[in-house]
C-alpha atoms as a PDB file:
ATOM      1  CA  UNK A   1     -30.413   4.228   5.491  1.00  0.00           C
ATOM      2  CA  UNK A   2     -27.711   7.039   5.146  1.00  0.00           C
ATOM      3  CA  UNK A   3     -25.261   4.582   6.264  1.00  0.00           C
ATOM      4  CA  UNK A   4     -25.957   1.540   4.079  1.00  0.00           C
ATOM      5  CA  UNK A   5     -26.274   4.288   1.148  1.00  0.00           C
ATOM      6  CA  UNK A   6     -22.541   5.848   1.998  1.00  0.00           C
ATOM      7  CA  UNK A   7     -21.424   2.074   1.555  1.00  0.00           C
ATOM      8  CA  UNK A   8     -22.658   1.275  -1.388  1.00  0.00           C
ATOM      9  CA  UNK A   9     -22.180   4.640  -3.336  1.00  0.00           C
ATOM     10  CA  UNK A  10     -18.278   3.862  -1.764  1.00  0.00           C
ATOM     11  CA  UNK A  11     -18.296   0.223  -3.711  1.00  0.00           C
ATOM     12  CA  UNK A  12     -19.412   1.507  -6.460  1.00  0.00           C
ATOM     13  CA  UNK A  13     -16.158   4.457  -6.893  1.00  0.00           C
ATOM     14  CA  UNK A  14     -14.145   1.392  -6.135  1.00  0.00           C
ATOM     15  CA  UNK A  15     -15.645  -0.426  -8.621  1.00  0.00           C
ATOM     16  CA  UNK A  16     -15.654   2.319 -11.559  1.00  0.00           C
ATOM     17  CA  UNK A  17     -11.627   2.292 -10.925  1.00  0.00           C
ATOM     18  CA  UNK A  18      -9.509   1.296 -13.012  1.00  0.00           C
ATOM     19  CA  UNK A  19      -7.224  -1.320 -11.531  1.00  0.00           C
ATOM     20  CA  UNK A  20      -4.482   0.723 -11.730  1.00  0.00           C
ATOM     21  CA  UNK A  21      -5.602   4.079 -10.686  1.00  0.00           C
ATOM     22  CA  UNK A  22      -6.662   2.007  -7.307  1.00  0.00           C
ATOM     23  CA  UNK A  23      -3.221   1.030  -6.841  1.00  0.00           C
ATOM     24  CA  UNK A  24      -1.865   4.438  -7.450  1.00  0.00           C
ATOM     25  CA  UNK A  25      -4.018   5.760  -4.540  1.00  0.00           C
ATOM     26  CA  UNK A  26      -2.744   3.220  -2.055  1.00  0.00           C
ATOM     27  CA  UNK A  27      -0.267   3.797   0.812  1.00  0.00           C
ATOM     28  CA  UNK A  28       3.308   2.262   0.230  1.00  0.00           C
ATOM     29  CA  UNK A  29       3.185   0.221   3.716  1.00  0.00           C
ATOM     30  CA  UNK A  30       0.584  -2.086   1.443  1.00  0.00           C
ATOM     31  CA  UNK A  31       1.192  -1.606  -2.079  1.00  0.00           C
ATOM     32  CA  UNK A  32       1.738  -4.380  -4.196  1.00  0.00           C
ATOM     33  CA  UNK A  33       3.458  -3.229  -7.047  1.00  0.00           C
ATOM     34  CA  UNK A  34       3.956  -6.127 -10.002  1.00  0.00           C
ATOM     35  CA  UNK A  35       0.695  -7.630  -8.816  1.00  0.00           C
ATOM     36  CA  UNK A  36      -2.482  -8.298 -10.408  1.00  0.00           C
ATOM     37  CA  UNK A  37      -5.650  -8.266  -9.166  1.00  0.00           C
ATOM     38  CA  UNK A  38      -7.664 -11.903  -8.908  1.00  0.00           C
ATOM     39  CA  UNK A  39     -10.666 -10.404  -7.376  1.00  0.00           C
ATOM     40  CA  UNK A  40     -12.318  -7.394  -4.976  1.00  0.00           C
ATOM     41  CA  UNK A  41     -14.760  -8.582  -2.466  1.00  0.00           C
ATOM     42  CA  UNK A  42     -17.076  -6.467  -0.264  1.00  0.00           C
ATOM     43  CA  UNK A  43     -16.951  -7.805   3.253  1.00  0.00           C
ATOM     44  CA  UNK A  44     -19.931  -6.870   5.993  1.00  0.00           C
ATOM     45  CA  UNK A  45     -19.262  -8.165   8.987  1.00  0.00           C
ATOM     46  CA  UNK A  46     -17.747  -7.867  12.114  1.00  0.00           C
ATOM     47  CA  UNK A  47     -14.553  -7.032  14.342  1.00  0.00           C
ATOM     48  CA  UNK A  48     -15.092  -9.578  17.616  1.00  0.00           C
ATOM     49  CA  UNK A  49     -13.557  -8.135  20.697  1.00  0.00           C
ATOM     50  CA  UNK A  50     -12.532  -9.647  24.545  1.00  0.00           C
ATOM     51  CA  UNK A  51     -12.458  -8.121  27.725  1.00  0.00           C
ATOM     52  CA  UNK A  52      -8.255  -9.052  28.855  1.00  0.00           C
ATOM     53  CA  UNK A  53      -5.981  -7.727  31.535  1.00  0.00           C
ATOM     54  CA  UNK A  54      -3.243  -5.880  30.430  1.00  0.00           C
ATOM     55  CA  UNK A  55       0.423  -5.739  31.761  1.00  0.00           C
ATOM     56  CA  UNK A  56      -0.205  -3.458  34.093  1.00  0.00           C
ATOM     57  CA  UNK A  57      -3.315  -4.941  35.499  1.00  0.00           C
ATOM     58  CA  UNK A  58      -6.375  -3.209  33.945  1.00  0.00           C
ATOM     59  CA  UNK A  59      -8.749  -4.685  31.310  1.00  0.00           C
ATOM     60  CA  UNK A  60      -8.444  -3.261  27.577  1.00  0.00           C
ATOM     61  CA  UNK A  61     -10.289  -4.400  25.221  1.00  0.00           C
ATOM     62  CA  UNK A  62      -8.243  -6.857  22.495  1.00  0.00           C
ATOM     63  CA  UNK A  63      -8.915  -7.692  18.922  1.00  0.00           C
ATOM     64  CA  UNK A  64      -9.750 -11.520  19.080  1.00  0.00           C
ATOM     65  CA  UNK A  65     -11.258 -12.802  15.441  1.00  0.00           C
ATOM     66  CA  UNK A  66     -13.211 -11.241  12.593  1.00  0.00           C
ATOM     67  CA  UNK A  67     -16.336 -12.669  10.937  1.00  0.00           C
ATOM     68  CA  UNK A  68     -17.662 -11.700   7.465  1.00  0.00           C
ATOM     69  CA  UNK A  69     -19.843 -12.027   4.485  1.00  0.00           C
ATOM     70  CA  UNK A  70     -17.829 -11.925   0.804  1.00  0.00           C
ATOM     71  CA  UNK A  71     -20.011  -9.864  -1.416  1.00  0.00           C
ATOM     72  CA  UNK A  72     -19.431  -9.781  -4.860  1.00  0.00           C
ATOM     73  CA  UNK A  73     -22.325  -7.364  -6.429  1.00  0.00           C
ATOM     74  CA  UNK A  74     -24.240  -7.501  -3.737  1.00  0.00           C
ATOM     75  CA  UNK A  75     -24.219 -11.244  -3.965  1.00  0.00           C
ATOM     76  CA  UNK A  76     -22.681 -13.964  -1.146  1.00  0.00           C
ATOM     77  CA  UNK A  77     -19.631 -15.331  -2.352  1.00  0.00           C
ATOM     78  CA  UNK A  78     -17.746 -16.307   0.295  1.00  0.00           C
ATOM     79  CA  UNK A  79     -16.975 -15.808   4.022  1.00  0.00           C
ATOM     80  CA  UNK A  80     -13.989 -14.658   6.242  1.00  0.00           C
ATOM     81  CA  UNK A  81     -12.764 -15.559  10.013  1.00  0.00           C
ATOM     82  CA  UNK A  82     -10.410 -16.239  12.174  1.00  0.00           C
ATOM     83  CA  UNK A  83      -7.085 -17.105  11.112  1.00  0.00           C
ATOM     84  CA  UNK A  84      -6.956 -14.614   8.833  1.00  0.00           C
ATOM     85  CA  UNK A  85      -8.721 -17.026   6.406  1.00  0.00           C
ATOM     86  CA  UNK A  86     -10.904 -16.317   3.246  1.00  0.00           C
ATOM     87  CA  UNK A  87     -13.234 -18.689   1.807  1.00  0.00           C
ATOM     88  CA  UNK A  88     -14.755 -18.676  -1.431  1.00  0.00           C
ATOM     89  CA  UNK A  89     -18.240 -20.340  -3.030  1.00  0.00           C
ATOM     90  CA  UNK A  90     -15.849 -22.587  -4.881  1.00  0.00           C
ATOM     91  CA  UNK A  91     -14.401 -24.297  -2.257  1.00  0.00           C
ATOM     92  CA  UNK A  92     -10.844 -22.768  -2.472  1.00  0.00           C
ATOM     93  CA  UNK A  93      -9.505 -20.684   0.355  1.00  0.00           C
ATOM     94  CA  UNK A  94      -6.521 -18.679   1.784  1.00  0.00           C
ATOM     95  CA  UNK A  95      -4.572 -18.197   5.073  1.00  0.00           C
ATOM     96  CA  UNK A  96      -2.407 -14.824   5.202  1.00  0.00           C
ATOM     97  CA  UNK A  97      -0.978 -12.709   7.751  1.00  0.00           C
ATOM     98  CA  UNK A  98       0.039  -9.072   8.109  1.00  0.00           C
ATOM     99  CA  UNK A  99       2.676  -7.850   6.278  1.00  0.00           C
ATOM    100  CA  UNK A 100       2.022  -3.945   5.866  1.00  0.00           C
ATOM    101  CA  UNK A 101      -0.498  -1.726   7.310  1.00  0.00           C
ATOM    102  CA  UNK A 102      -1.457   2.169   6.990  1.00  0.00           C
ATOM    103  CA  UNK A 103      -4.376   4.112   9.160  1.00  0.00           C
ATOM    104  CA  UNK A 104      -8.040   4.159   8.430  1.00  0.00           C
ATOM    105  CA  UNK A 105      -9.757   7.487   7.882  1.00  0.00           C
ATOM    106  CA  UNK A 106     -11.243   7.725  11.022  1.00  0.00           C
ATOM    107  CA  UNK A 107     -10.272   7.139  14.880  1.00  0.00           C
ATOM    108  CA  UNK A 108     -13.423   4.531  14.231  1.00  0.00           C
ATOM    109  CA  UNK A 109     -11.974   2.674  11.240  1.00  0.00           C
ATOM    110  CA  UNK A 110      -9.729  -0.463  11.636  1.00  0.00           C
ATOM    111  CA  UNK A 111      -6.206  -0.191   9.759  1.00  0.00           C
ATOM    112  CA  UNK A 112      -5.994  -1.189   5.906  1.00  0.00           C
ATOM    113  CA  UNK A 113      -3.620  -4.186   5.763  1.00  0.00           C
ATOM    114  CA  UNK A 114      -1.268  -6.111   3.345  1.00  0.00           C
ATOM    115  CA  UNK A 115      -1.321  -9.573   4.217  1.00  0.00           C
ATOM    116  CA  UNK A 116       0.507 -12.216   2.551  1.00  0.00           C
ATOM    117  CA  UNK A 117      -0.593 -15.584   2.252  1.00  0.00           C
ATOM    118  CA  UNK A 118       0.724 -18.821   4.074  1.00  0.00           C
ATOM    119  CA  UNK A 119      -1.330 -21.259   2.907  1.00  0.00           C
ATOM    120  CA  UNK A 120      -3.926 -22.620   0.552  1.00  0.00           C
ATOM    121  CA  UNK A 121      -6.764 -25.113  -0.091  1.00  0.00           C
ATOM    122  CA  UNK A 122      -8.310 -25.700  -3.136  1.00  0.00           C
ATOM    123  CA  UNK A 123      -7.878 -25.046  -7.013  1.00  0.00           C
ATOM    124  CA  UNK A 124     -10.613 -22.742  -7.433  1.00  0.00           C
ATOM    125  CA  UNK A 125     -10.585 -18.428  -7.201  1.00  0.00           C
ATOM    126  CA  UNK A 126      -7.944 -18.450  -4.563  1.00  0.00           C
ATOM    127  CA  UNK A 127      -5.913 -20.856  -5.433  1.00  0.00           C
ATOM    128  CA  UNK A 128      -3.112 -18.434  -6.865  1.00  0.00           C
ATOM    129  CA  UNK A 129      -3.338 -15.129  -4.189  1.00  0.00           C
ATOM    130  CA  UNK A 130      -0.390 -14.212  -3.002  1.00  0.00           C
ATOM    131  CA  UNK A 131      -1.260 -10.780  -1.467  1.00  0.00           C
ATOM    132  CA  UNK A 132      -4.149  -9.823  -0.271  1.00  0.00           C
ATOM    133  CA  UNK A 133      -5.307  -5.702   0.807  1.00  0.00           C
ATOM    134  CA  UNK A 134      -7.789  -4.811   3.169  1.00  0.00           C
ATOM    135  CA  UNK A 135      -8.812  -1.251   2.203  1.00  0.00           C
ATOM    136  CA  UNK A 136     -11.731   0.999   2.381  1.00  0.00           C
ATOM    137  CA  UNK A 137     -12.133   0.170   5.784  1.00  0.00           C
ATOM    138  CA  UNK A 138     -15.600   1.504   8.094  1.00  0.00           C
ATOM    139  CA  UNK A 139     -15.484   0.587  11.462  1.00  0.00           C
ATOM    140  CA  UNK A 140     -14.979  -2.024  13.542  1.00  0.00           C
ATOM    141  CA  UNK A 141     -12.355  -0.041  16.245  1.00  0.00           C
ATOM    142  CA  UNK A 142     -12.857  -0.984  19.047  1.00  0.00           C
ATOM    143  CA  UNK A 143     -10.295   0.432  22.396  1.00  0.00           C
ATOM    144  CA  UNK A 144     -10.411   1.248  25.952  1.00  0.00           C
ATOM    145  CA  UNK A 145     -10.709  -0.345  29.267  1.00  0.00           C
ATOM    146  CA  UNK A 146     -13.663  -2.919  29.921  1.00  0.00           C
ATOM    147  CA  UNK A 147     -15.171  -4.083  32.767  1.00  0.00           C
ATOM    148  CA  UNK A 148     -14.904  -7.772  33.106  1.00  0.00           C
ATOM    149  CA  UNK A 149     -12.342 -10.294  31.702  1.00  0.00           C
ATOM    150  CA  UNK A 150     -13.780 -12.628  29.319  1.00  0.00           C
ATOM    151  CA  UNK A 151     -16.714 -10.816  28.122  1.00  0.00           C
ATOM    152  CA  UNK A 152     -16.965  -9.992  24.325  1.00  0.00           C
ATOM    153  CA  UNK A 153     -18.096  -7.251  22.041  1.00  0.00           C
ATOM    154  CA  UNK A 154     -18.362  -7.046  18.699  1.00  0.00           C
ATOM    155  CA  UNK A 155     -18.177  -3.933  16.048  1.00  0.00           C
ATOM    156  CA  UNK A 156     -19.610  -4.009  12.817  1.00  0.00           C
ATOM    157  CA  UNK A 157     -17.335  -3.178   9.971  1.00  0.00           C
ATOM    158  CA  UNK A 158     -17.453  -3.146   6.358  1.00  0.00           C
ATOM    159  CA  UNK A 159     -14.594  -3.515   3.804  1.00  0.00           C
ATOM    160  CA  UNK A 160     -13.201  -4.208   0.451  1.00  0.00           C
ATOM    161  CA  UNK A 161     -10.524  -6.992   0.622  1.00  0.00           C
ATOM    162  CA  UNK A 162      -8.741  -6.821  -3.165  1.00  0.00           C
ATOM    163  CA  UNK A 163      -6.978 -10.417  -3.338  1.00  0.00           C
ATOM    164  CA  UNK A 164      -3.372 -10.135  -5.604  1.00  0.00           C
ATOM    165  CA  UNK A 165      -1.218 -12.553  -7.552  1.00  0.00           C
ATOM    166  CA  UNK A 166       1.850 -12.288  -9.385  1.00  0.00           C
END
């Protein structure tokens, strides 16, 4: 309960700031300066993880596809997967890829990203993002060796993705 209580009283501060001031506190390597702001979606999900040999013959663990719920409110709006790709309730959706990326807080936390977008479908919310940021990131780290190739593992993670235009 602690948990799902530090998440939402997290959404909330990111939803009491002003546009702006949220930019401010963001780390150059995904700023987006000129930009404005389409939309910020909650994401619950998860980080999906395989079992691969590395170059030097042991097994690591390494990143393979996410899969989330966009929440808007605490509402379903949308979903996210592989690709990247971002889906929304009205049909439109977005294809990016990494262009930036700064730490999470934690060891635990997967890296906030700037990811720019390749393609498009639809004419609905997304039609127009250029940019999208993955901040506020809890969880979903996953590293170290593994014990058989091919196996999976997944790490739940929870997010705000902020989706830019010019």
């Amino acid at each position: 309960m602690r948990r799902i209580f530090c998440h939402f009283a997290a959404w909330a501060a990111v939803l009491a700031l002003p546009v702006s001031a949220g930019a401010q506190q963001l780390p150059a390597d995904i700023a987006a300066p000129g930009e404005k702001e389409v939309i910020r979606l909650h994401a619950q999900g998860a980080q999906i993880y395989e079992c691969a040999a590395t170059k030097d013959g042991k097994f690591a663990w390494s990143f393979r596809e996410p899969i989330a719920t966009l929440l808007l409110k605490g509402k379903t709006v949308g979903r996210h997967y592989a690709g990247p790709n971002w889906e929304y309730m009205d049909g439109s959706a977005v294809v990016a890829k990494v262009s930036g990326r700064a730490p999470g807080k934690t060891p635990k936390d997967i890296p906030w990203l700037k990811l720019t977008a390749t393609s498009h479908r639809g004419q609905g919310m997304f039609a127009d993002v250029i940019t999208i940021q993955r901040i506020n990131t809890d969880g979903g780290q996953l590293e170290g060796s593994c014990g058989t190739v091919g196996t999976f593992n997944s790490v739940p993670y929870a997010t705000d993705y902020v989706f830019l235009r010019k």
